[in-house]
C-alpha atoms as a PDB file:
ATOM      1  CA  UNK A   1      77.201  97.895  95.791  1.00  0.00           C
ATOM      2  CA  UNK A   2      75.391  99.640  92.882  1.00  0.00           C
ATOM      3  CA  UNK A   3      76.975 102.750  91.497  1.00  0.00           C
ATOM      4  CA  UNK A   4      73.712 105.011  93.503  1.00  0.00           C
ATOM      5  CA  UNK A   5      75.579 103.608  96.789  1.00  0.00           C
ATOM      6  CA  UNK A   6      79.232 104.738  96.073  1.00  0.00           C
ATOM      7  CA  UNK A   7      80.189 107.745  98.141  1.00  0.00           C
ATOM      8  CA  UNK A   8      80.986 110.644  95.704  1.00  0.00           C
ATOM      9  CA  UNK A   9      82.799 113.842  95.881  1.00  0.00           C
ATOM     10  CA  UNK A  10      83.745 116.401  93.209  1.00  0.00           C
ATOM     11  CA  UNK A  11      86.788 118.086  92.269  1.00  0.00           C
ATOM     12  CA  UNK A  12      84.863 121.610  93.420  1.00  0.00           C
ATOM     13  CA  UNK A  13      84.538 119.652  96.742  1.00  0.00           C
ATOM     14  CA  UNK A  14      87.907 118.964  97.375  1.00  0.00           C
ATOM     15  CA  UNK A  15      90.589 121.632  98.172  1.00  0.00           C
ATOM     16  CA  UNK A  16      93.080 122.567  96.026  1.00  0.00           C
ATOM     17  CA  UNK A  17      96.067 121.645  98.411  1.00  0.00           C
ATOM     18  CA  UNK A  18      95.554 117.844  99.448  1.00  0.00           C
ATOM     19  CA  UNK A  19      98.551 118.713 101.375  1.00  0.00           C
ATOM     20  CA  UNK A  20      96.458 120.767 104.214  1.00  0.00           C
ATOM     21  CA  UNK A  21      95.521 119.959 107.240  1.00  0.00           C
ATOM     22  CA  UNK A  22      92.181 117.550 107.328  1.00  0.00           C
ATOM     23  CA  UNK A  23      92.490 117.200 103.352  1.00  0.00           C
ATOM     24  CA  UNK A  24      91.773 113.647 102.645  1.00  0.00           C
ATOM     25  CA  UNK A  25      94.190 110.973 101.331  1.00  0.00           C
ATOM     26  CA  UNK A  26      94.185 110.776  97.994  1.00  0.00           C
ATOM     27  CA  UNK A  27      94.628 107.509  96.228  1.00  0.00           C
ATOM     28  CA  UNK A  28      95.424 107.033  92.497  1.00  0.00           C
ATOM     29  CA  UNK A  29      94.169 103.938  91.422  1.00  0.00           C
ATOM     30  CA  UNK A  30      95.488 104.610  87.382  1.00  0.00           C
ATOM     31  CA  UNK A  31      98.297 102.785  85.424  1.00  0.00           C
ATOM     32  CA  UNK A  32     101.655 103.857  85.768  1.00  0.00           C
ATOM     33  CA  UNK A  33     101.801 105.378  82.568  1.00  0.00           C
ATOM     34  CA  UNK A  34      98.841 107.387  83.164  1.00  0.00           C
ATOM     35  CA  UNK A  35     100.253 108.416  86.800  1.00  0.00           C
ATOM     36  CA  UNK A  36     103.818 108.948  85.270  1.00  0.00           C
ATOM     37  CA  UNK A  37     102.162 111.788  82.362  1.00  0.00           C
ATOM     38  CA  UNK A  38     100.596 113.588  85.560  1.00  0.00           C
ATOM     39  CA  UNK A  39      98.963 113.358  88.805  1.00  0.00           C
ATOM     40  CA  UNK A  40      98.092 115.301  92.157  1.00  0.00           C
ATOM     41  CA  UNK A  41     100.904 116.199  94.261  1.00  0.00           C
ATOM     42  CA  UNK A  42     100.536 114.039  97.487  1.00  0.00           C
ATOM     43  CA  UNK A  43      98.808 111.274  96.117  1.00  0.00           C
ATOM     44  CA  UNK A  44      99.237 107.191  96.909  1.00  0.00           C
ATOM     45  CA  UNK A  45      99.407 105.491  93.508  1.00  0.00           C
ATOM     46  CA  UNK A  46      98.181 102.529  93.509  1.00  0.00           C
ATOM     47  CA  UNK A  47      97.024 100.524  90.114  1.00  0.00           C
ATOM     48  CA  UNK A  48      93.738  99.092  90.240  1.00  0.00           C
ATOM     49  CA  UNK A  49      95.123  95.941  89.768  1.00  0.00           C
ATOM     50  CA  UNK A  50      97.724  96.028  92.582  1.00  0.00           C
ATOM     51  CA  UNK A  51      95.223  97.317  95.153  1.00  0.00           C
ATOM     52  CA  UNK A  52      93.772  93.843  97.427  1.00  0.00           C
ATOM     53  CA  UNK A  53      98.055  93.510  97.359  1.00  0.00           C
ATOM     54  CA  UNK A  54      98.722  96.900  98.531  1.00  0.00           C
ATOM     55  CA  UNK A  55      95.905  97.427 100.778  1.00  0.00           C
ATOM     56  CA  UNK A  56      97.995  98.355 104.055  1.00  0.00           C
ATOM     57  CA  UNK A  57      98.784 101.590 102.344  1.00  0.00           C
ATOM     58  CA  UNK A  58      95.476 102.791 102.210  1.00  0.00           C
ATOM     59  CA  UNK A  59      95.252 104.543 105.305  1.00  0.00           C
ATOM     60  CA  UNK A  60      92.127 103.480 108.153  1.00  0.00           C
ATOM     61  CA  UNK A  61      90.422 105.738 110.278  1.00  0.00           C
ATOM     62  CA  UNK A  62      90.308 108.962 108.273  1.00  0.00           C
ATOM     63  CA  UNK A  63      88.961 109.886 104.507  1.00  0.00           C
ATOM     64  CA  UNK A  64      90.143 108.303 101.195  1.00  0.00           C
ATOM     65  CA  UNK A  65      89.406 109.633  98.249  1.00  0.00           C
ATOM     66  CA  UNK A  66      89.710 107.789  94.833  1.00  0.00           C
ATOM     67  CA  UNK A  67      90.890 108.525  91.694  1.00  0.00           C
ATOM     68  CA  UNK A  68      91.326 107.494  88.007  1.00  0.00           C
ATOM     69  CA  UNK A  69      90.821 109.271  84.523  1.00  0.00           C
ATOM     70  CA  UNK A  70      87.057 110.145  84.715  1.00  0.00           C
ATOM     71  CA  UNK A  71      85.647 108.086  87.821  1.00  0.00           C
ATOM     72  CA  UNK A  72      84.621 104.471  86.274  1.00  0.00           C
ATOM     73  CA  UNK A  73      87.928 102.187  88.029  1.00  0.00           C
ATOM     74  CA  UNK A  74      87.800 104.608  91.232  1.00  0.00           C
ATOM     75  CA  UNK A  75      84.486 104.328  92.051  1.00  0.00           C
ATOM     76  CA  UNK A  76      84.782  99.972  91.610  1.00  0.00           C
ATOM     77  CA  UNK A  77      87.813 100.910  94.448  1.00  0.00           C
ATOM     78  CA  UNK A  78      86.009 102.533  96.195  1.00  0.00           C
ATOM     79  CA  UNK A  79      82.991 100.774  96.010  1.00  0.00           C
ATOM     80  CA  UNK A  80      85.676  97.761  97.284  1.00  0.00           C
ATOM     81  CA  UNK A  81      87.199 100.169 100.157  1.00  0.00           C
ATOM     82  CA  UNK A  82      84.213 100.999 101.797  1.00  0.00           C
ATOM     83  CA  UNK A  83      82.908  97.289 101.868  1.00  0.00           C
ATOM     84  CA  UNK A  84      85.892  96.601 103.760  1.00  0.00           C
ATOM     85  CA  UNK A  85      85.413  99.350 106.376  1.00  0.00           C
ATOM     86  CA  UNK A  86      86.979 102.175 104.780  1.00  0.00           C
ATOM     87  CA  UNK A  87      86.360 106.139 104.917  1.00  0.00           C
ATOM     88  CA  UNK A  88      86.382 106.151 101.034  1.00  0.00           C
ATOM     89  CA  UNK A  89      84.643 108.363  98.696  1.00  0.00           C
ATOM     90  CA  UNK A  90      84.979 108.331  94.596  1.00  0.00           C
ATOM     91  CA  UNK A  91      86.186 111.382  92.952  1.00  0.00           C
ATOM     92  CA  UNK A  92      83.608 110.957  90.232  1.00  0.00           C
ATOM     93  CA  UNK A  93      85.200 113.798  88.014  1.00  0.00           C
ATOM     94  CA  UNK A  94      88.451 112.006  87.847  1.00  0.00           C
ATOM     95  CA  UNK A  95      91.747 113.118  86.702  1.00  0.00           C
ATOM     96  CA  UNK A  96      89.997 115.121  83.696  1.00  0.00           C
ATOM     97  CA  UNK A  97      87.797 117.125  86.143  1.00  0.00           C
ATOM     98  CA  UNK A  98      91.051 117.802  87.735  1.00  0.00           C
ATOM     99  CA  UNK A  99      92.574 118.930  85.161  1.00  0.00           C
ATOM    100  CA  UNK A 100      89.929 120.926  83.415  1.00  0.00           C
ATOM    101  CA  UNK A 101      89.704 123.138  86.309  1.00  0.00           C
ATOM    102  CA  UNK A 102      92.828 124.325  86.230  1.00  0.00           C
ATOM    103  CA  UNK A 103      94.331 122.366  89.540  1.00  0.00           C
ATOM    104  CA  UNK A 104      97.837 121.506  89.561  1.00  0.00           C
ATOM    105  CA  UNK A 105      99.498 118.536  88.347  1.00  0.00           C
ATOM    106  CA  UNK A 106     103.054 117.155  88.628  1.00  0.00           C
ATOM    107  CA  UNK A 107     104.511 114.565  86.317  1.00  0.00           C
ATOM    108  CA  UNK A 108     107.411 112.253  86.405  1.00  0.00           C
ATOM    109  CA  UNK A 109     109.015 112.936  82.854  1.00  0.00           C
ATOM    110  CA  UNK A 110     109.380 116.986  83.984  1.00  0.00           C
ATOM    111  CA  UNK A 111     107.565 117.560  80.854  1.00  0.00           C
ATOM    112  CA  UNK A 112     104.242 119.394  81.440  1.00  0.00           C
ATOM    113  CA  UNK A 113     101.693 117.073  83.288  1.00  0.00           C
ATOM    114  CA  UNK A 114      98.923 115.738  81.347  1.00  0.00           C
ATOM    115  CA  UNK A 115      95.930 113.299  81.840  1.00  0.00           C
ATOM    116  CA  UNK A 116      96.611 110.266  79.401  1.00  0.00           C
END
């Protein structure tokens, strides 16, 4: 699947509280370290690399959206995801889109969430 083909969504696209009612899942596909300086409230991590693994906790039968830093290893997910049947879409703004627009971040340290 060429990059053209992956399904793509912005940040503006998405609403602020993934939380919601109808707001997609939202899978982070970064390293720990990255997820552990700051990520979306609600998400699934799971590394790139553990992903074919972990697949039974991406969710069938309703939207996925992927994300990394700026869009690159999400959209090779989901490019992955939706040749196996999924509802995904690639958040090609990543993590720094995220970020830059002011949405809000948690982190595990309790020091201010960042994007690594």
């Amino acid at each position: 699947m060429s990059s053209d083909q992956i399904p793509a969504v912005s940040v503006d696209d998405l609403p602020v509280d993934l939380s919601a009612a109808g707001a997609p899942t939202l899978v982070d596909v970064r390293e720990p370290d990255e997820w552990s300086a700051g990520h979306i409230a609600g998400a699934v991590h799971i590394p790139m690399g553990d992903l074919v693994t972990r697949l039974d906790e991406v969710p069938r039968g309703q939207e996925v959206v992927v994300v990394c830093r700026s869009g690159g290893r999400s959209a090779a997910v989901t490019g992955y995801l939706v040749q196996g049947g999924w509802q995904a879409r690639n958040m090609t703004d990543g993590m720094l889109g995220w970020n830059a627009r002011g949405r809000p971040m948690v982190s595990d340290s309790g020091a201010a969430p960042t994007v690594l």
